[in-house]
PDB file of N, CA and C in Angstrom:
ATOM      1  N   UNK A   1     217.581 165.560 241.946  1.00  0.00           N
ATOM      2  CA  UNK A   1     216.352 165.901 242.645  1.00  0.00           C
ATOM      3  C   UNK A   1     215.249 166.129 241.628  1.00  0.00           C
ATOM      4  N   UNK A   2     214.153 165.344 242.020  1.00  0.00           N
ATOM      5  CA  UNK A   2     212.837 165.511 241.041  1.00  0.00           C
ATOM      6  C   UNK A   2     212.204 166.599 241.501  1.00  0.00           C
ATOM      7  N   UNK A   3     211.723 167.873 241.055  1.00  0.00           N
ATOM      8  CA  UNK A   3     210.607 168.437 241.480  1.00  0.00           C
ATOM      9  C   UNK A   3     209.214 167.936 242.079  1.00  0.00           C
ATOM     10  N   UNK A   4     208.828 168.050 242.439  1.00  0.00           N
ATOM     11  CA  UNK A   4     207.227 167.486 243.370  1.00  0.00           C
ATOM     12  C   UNK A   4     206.157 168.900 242.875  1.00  0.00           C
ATOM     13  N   UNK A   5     206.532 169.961 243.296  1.00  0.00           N
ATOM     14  CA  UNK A   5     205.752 171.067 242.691  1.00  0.00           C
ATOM     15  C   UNK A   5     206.177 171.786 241.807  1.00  0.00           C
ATOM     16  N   UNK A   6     205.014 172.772 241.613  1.00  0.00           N
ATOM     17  CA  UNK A   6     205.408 173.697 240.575  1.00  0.00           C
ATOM     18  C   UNK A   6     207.088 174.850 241.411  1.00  0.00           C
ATOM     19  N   UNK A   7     206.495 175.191 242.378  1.00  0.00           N
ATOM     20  CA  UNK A   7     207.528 176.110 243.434  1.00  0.00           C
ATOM     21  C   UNK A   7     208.871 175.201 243.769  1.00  0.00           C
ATOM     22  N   UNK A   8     209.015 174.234 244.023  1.00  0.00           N
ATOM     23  CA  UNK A   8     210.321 173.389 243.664  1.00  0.00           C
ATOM     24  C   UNK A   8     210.882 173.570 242.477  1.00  0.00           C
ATOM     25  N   UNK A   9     209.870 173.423 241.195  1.00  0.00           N
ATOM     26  CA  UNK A   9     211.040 173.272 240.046  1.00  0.00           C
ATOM     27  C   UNK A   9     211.355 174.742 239.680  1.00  0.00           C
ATOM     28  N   UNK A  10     210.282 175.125 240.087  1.00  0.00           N
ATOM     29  CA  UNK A  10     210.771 177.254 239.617  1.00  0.00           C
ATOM     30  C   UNK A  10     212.228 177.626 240.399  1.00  0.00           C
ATOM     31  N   UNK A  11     212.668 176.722 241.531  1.00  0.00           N
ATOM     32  CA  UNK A  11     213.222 177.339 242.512  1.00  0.00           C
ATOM     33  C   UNK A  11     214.733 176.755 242.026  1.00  0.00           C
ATOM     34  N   UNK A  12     214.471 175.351 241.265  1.00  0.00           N
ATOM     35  CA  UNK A  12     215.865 174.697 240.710  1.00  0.00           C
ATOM     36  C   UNK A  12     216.080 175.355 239.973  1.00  0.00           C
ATOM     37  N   UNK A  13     215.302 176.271 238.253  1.00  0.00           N
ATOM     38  CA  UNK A  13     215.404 176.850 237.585  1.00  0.00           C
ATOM     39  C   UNK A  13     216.296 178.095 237.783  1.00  0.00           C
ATOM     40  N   UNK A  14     215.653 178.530 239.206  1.00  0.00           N
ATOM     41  CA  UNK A  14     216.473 180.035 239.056  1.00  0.00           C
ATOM     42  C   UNK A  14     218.021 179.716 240.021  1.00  0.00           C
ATOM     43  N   UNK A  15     217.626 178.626 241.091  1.00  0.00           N
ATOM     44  CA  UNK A  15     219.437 178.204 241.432  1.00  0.00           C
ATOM     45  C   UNK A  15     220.396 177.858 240.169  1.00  0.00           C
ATOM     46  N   UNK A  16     219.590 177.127 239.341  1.00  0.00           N
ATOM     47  CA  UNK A  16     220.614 176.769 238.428  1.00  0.00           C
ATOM     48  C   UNK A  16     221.225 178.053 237.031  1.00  0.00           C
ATOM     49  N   UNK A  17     219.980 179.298 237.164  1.00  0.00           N
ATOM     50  CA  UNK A  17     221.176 179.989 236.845  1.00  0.00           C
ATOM     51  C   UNK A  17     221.421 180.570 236.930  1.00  0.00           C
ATOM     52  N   UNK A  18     221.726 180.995 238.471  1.00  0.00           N
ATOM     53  CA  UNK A  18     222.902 181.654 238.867  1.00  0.00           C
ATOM     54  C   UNK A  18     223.828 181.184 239.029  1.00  0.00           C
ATOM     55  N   UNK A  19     224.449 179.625 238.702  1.00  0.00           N
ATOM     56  CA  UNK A  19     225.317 178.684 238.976  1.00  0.00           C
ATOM     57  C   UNK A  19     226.070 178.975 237.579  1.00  0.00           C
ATOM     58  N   UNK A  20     226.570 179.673 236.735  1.00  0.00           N
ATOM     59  CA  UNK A  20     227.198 179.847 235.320  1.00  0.00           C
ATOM     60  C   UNK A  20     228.656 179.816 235.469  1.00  0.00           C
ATOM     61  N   UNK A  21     229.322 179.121 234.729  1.00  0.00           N
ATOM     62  CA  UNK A  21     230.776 179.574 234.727  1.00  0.00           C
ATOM     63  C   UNK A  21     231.653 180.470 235.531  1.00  0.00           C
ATOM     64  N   UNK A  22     230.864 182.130 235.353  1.00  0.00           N
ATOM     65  CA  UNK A  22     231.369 182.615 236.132  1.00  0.00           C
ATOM     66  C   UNK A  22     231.250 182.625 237.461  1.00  0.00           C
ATOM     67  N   UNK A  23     230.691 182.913 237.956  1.00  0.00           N
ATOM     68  CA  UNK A  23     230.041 182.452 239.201  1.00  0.00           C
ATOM     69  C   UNK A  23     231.381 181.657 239.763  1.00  0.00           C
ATOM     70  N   UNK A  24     230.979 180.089 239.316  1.00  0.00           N
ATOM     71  CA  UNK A  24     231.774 178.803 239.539  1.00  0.00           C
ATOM     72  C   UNK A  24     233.260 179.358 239.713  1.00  0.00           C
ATOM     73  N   UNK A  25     234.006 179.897 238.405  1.00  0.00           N
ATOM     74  CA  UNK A  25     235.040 180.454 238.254  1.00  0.00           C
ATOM     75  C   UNK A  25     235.844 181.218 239.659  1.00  0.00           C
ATOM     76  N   UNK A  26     235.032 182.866 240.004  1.00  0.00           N
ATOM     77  CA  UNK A  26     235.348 183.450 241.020  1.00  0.00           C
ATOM     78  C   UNK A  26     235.320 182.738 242.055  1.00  0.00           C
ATOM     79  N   UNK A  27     234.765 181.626 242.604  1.00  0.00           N
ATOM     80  CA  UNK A  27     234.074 181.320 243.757  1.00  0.00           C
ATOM     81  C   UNK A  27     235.404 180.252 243.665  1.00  0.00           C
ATOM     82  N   UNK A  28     236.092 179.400 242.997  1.00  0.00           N
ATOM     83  CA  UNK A  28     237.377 178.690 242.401  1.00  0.00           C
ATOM     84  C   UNK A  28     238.210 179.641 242.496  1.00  0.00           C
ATOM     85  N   UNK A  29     238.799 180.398 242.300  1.00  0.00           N
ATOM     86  CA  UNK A  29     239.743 181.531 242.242  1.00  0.00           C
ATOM     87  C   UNK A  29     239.848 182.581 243.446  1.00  0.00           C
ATOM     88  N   UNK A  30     239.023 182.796 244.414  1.00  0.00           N
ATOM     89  CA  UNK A  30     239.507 183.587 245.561  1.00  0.00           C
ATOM     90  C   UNK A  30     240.585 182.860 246.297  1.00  0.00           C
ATOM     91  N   UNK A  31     241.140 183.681 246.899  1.00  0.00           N
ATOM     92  CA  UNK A  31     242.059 183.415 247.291  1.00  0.00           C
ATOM     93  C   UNK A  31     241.760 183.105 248.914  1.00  0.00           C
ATOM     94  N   UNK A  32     242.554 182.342 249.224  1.00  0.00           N
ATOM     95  CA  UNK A  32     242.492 181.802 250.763  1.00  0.00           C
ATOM     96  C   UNK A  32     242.644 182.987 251.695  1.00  0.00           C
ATOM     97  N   UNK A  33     241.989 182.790 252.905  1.00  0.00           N
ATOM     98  CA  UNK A  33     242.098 183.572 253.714  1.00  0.00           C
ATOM     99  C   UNK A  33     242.652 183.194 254.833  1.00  0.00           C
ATOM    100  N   UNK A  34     243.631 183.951 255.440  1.00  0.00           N
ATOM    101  CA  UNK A  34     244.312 183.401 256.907  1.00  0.00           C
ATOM    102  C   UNK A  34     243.505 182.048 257.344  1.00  0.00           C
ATOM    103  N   UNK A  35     241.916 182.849 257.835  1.00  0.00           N
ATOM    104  CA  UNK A  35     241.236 182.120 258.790  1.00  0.00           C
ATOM    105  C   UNK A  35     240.937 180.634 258.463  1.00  0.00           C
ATOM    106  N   UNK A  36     240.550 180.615 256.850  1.00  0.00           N
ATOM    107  CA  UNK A  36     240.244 179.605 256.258  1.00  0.00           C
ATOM    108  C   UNK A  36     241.691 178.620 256.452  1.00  0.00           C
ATOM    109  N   UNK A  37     242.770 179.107 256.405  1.00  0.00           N
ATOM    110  CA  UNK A  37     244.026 178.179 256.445  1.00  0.00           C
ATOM    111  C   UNK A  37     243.951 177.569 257.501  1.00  0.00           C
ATOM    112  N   UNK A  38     244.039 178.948 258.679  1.00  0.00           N
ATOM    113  CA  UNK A  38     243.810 178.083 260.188  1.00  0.00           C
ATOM    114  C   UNK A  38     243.090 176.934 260.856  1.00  0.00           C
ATOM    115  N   UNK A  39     241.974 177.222 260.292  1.00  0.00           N
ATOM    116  CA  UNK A  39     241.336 176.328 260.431  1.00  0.00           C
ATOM    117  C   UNK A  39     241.347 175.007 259.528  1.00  0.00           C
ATOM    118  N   UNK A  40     241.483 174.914 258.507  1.00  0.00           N
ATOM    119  CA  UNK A  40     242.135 173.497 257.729  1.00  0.00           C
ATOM    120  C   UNK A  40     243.653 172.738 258.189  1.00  0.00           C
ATOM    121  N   UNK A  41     244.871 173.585 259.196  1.00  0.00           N
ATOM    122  CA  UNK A  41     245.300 173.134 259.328  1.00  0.00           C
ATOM    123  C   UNK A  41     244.939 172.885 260.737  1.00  0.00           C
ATOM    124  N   UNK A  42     244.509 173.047 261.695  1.00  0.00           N
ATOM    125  CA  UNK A  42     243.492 172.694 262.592  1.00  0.00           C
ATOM    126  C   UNK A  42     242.642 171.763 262.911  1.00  0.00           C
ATOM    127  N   UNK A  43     242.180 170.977 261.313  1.00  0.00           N
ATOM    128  CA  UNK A  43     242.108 169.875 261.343  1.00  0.00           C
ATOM    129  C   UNK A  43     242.634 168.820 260.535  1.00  0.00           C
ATOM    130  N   UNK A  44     243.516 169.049 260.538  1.00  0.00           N
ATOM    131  CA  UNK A  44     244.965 168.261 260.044  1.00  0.00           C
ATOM    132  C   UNK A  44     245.243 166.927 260.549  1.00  0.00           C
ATOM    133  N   UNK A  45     244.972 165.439 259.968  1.00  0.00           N
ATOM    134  CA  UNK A  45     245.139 164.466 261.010  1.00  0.00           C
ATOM    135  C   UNK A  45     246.481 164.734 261.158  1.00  0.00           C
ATOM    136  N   UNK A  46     247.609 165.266 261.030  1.00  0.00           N
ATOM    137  CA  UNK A  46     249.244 164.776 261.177  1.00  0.00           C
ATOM    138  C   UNK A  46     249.534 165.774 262.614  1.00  0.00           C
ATOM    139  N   UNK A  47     248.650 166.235 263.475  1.00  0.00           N
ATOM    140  CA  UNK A  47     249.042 166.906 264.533  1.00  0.00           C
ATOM    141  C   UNK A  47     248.866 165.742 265.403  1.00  0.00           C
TER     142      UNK A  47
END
């Protein structure tokens, strides 16, 4: 994505860093939740 304004690219600047390793890391590493299972096997083509 190209910026167009000044308020676009300020806005990639500060998404991008809060996007750091860690971040990435925890957000990779929680652990599944019931609901989240249920629902992935829910849409399961093999039912």
């Amino acid at each position: 994505m190209h910026p167009e304004t000044l308020e676009q690219l300020l806005f990639l600047q500060k998404n991008r860093s809060l996007w750091n390793e860690a971040t990435v890391a925890g957000i990779l590493h929680q652990p599944r939740t019931p609901k989240k299972r249920r629902l992935r096997e829910s849409m399961s083509p093999d039912m």
